[in-house]
N, C-alpha and C. Protein backbone atom coordinates (compact mmCIF):
# COMPACT_ATOMS: atom_id res chain seq x y z
N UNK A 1 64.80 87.32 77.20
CA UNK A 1 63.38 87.55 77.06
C UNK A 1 62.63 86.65 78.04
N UNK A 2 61.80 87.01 78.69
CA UNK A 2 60.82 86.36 79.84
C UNK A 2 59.98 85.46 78.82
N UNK A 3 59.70 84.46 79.42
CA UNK A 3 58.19 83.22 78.93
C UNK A 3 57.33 83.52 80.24
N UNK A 4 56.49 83.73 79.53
CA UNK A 4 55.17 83.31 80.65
C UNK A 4 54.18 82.63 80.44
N UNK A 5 53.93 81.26 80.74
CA UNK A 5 53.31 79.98 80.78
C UNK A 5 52.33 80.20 81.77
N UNK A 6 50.59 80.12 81.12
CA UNK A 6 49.91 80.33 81.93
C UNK A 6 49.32 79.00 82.77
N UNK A 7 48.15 78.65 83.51
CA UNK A 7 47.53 77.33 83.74
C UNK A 7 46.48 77.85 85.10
N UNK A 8 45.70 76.69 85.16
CA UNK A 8 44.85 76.42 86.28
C UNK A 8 43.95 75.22 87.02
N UNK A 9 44.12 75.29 87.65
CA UNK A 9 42.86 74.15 88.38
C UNK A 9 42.02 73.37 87.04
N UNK A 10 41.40 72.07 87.17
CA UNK A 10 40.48 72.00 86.77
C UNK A 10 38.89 72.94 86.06
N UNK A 11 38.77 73.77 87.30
CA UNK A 11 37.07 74.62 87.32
C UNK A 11 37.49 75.90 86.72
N UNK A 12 39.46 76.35 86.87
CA UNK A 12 39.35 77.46 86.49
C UNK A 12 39.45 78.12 87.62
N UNK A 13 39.35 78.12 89.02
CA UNK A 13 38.70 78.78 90.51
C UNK A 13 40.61 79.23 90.62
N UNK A 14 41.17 78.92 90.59
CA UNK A 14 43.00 78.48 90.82
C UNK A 14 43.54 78.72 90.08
N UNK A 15 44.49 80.10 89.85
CA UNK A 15 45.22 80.34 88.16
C UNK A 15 46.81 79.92 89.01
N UNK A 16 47.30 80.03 87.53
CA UNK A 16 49.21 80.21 88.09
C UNK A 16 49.85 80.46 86.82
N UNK A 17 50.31 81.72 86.94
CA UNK A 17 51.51 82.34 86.16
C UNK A 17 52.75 82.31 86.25
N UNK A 18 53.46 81.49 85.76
CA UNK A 18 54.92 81.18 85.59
C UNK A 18 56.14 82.12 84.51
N UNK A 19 56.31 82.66 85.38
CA UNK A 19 57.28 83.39 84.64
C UNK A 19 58.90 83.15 84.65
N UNK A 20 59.46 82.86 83.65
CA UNK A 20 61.35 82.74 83.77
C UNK A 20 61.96 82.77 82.55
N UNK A 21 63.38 83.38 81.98
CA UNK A 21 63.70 83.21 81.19
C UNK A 21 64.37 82.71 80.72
N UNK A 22 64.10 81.53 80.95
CA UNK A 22 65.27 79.76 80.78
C UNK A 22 64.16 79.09 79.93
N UNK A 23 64.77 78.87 78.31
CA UNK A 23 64.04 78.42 77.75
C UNK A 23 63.43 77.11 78.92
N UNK A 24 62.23 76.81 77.63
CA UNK A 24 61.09 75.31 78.38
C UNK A 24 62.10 74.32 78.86
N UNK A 25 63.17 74.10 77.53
CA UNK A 25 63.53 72.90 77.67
C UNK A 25 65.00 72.30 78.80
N UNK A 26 65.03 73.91 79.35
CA UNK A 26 66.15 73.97 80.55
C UNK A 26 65.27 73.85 81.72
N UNK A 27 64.12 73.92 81.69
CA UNK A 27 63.56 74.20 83.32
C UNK A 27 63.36 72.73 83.75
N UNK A 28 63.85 72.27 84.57
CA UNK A 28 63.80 70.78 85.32
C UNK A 28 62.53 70.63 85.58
N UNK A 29 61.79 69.61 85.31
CA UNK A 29 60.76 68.80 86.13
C UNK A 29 60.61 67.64 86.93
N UNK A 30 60.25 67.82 87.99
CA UNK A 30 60.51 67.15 88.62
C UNK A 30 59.28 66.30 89.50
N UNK A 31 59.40 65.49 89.90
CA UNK A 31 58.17 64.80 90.58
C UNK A 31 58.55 64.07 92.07
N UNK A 32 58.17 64.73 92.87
CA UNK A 32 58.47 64.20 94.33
C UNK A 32 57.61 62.82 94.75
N UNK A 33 58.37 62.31 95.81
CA UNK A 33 57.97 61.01 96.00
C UNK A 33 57.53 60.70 96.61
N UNK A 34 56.79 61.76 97.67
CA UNK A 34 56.01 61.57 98.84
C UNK A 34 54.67 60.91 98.01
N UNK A 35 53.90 60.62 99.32
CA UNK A 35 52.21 59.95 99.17
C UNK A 35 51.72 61.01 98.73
N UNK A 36 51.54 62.11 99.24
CA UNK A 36 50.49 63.05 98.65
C UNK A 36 50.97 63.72 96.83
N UNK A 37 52.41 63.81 96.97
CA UNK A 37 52.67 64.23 95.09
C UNK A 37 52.18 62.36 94.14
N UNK A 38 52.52 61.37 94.80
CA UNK A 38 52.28 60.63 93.73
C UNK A 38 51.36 60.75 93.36
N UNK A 39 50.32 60.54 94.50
CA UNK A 39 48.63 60.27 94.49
C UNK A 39 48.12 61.25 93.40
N UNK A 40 49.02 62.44 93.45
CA UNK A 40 48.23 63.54 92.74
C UNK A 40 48.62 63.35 91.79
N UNK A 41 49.57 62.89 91.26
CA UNK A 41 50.56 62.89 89.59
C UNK A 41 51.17 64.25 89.80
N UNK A 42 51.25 65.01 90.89
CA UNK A 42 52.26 66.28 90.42
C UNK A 42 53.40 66.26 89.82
N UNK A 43 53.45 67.07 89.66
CA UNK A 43 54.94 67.65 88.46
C UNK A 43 55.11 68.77 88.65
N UNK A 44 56.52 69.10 89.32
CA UNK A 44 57.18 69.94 89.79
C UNK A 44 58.07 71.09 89.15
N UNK A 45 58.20 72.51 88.70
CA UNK A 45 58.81 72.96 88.27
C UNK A 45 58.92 74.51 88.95
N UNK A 46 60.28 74.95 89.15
CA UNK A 46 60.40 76.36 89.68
C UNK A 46 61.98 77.28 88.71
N UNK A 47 61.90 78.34 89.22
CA UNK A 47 63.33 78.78 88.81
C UNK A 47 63.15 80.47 89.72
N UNK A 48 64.94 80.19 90.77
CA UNK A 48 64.86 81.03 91.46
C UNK A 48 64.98 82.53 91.13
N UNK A 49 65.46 82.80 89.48
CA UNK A 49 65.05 84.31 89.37
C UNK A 49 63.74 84.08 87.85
N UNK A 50 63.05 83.51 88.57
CA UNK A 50 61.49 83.73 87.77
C UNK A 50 61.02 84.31 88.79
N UNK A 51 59.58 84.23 88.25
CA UNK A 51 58.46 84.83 89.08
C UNK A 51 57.11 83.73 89.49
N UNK A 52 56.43 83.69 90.14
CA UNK A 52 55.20 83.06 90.14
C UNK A 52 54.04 83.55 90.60
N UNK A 53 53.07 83.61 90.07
CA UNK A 53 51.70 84.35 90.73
C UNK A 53 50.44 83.42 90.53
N UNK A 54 50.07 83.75 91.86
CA UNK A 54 49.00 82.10 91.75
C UNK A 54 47.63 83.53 92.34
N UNK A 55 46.16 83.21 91.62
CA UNK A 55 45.48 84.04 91.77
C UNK A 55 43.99 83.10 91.97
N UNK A 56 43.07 83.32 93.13
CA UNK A 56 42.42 82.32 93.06
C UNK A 56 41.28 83.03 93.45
N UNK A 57 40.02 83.16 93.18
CA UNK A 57 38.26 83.36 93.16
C UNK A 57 38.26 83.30 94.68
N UNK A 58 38.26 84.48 95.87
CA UNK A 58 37.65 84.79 97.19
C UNK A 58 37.27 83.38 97.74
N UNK A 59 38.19 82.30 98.65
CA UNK A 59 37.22 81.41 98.98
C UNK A 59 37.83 79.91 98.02
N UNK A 60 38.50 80.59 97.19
CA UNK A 60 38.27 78.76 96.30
C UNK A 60 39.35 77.93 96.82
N UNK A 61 40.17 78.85 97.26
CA UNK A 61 41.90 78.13 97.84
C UNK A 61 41.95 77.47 98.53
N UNK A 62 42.50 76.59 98.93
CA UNK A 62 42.38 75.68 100.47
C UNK A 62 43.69 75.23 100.83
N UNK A 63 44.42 75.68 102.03
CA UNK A 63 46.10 75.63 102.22
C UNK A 63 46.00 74.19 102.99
N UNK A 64 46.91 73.42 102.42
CA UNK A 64 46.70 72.16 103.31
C UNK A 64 48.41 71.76 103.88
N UNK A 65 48.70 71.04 105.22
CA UNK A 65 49.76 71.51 105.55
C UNK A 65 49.94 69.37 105.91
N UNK A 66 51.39 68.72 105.77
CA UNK A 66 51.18 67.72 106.69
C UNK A 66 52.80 67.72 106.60
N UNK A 67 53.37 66.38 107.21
CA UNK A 67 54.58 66.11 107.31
C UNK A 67 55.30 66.94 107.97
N UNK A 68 56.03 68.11 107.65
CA UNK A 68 57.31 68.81 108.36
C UNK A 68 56.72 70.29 108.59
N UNK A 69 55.06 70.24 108.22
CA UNK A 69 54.54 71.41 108.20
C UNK A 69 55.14 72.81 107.56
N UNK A 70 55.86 72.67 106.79
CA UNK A 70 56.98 73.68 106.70
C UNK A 70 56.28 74.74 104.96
N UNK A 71 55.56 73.84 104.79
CA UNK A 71 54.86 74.21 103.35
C UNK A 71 53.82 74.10 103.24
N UNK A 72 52.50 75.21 102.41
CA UNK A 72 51.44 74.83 102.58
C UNK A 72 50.96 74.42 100.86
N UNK A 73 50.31 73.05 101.07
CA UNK A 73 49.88 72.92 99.17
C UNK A 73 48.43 73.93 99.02
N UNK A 74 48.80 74.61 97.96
CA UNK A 74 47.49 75.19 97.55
C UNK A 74 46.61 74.19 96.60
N UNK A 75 45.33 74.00 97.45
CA UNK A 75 44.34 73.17 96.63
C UNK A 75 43.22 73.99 96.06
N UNK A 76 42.39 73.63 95.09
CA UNK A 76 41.02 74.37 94.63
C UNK A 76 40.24 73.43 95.50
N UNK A 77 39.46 74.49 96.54
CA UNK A 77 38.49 73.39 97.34
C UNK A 77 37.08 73.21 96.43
N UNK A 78 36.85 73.95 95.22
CA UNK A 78 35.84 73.13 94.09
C UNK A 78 35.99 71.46 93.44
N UNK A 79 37.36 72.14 93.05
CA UNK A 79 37.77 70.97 91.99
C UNK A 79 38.93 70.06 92.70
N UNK A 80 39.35 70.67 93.72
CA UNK A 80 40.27 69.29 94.38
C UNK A 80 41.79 69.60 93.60
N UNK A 81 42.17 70.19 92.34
CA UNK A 81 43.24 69.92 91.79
C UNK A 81 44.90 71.11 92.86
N UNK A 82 45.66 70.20 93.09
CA UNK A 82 46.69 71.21 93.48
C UNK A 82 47.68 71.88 92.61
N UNK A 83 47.85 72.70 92.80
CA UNK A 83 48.18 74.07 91.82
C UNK A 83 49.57 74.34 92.19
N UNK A 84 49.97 74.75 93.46
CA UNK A 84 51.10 74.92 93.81
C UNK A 84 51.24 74.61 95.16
N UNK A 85 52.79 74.93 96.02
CA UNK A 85 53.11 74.43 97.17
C UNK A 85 54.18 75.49 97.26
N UNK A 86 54.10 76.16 98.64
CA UNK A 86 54.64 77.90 98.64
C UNK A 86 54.60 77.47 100.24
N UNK A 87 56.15 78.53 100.58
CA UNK A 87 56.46 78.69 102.05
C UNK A 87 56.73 80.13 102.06
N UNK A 88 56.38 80.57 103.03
CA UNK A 88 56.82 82.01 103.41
C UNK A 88 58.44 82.13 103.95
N UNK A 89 58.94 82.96 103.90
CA UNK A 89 60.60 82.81 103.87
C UNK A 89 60.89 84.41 104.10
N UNK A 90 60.40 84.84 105.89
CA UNK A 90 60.34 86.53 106.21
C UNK A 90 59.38 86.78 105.88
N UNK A 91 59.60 87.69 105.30
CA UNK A 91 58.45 89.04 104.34
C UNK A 91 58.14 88.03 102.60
N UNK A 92 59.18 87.85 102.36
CA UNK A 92 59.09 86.87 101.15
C UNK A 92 58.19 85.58 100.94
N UNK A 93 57.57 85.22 100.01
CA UNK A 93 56.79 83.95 99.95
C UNK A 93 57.65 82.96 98.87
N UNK A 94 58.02 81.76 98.48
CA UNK A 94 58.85 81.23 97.73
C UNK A 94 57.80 79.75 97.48
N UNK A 95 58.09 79.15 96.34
CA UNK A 95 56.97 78.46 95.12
C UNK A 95 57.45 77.27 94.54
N UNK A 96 56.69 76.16 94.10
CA UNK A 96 56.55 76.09 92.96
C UNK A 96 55.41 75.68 92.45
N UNK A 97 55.28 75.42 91.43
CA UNK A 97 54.12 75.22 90.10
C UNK A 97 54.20 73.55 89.81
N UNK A 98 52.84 73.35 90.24
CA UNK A 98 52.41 72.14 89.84
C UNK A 98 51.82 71.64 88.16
N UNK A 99 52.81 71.55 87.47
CA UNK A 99 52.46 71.63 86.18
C UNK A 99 51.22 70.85 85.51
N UNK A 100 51.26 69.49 86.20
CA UNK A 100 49.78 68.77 85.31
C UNK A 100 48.70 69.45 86.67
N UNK A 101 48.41 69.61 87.74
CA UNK A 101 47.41 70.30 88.51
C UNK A 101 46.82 71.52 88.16
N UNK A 102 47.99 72.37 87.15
CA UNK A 102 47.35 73.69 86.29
C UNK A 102 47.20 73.34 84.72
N UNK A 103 47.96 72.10 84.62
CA UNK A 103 47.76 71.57 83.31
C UNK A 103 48.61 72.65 82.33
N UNK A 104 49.81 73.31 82.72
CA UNK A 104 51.02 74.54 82.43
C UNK A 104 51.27 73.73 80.70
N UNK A 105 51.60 74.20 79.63
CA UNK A 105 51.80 73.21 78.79
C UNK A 105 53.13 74.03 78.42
N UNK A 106 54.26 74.08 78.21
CA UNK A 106 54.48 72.93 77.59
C UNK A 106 55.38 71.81 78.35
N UNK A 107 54.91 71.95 79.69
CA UNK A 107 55.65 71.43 80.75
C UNK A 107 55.08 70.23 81.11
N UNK A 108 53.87 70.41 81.32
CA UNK A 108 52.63 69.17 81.64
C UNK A 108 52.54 67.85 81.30
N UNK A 109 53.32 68.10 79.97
CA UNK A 109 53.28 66.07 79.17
C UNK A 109 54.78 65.66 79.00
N UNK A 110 55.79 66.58 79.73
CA UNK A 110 56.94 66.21 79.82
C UNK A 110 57.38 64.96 81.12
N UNK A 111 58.57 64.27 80.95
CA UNK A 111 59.12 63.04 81.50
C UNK A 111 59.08 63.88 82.99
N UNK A 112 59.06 63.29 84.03
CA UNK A 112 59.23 64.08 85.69
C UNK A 112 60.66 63.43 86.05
N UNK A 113 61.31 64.01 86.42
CA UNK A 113 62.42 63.61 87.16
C UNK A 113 61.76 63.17 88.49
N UNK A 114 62.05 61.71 89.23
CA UNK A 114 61.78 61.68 90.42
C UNK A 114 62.47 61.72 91.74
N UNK A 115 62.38 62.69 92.59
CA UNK A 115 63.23 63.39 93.36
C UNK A 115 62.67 62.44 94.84
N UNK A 116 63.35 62.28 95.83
CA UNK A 116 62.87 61.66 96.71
C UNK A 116 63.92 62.54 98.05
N UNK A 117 62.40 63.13 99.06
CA UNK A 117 62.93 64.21 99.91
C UNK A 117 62.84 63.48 101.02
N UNK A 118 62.53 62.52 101.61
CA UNK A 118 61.98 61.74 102.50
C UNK A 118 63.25 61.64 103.86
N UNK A 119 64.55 61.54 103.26
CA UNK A 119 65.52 61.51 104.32
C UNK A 119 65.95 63.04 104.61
N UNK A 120 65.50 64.36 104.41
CA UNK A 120 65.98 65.34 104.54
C UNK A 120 65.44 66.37 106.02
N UNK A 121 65.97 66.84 106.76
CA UNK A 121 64.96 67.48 107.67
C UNK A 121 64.56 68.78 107.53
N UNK A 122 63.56 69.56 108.34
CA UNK A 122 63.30 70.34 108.32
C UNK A 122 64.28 71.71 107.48
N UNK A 123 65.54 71.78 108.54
CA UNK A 123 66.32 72.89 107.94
C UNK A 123 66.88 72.54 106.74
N UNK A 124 67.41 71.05 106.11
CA UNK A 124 67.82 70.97 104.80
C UNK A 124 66.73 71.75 103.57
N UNK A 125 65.04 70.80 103.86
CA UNK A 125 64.20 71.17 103.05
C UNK A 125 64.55 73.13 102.60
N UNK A 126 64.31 73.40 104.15
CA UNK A 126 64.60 75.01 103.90
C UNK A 126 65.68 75.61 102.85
N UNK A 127 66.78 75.50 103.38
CA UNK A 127 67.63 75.18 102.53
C UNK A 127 67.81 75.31 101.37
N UNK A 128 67.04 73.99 100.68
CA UNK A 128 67.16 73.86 98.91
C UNK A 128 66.25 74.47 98.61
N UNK A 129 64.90 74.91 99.83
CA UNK A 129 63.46 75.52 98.89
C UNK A 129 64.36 77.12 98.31
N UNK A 130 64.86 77.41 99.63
CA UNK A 130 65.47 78.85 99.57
C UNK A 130 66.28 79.39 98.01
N UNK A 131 67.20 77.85 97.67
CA UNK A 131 68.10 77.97 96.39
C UNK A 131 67.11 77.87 95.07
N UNK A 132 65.88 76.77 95.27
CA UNK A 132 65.64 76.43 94.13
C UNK A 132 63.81 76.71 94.06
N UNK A 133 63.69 77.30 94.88
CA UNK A 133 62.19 77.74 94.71
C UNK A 133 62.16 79.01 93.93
N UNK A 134 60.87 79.51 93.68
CA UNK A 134 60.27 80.17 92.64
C UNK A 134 59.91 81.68 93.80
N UNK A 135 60.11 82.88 93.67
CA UNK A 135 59.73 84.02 94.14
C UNK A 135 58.15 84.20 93.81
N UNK A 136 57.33 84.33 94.67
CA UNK A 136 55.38 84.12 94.39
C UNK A 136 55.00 85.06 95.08
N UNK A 137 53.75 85.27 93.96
CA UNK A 137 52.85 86.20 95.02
C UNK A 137 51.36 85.06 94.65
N UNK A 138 50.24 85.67 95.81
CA UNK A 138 49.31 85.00 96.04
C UNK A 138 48.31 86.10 95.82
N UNK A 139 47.37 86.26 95.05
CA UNK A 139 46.21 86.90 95.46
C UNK A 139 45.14 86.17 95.21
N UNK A 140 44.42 86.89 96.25
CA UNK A 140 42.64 85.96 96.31
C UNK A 140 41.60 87.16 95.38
N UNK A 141 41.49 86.91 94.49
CA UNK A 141 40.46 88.14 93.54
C UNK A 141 39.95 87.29 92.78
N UNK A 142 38.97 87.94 92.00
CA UNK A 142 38.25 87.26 90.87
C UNK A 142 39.43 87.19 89.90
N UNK A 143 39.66 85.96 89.54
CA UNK A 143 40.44 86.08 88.14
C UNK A 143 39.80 86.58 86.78
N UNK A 144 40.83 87.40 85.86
CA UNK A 144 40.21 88.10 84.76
C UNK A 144 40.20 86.99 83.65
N UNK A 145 39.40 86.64 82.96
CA UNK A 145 39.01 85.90 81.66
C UNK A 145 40.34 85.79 80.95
């Protein structure tokens, strides 16, 4: 049976739908160790045959790119909160879900595993995103209530 765990931004402007059917308490969380995940408190979670759909208000999204450029974080340019971090991979887009940035529950107040990517390069990152990222779609629409 599928779970689908909803969440969003702060304002609401930034949704994300998490879909997988590995109970809560199998899905890893994780917390990367770069400057920009600490700063944020992210918390990391994906699973490669889930789903993810991140849906955001015409305008509210803001793709921000640094380090190996290889990934872009989706921010709410209202509220500042990051939501997710998605690479395109072909025709395919691949994910994951920033659990306290959508505030996802019942993932959000759980322990983070802390993962540290810092010695890996470009093609490794690729690599593990490919094994252990989340399948996403993106649309820019009004989100429905």
């Amino acid at each position: 049976m599928t779970a689908s765990y909803q969440g969003h931004c702060h304002c609401g402007a930034v949704r994300a739908s998490f879909e997988t059917r590995r109970p809560a308490e199998d899905v890893q969380v994780r917390a990367c160790q770069c400057g920009f995940c600490r700063r944020k408190g992210a918390k990391w979670i994906s699973d490669p045959d889930g789903h993810l759909h991140v849906t955001a208000a015409p305008g509210a999204m803001r793709r921000y790119r640094f380090g190996t450029e290889s990934a872009d974080f989706l921010l709410c340019r209202e509220c500042g909160d990051c939501v997710a971090v998605v690479m395109q991979d072909g025709a395919h887009w691949l994910g994951v879900v920033n659990v306290r940035g959508a505030d996802i529950a019942p993932f959000a107040t759980r322990e983070a595993e802390p993962i540290d990517f810092d010695d890996a390069d470009v093609g490794a990152r690729l690599t593990r995103r490919r094994a252990r990222w989340t399948p996403v779609t993106i649309v820019e629409a009004l989100p429905s209530a």
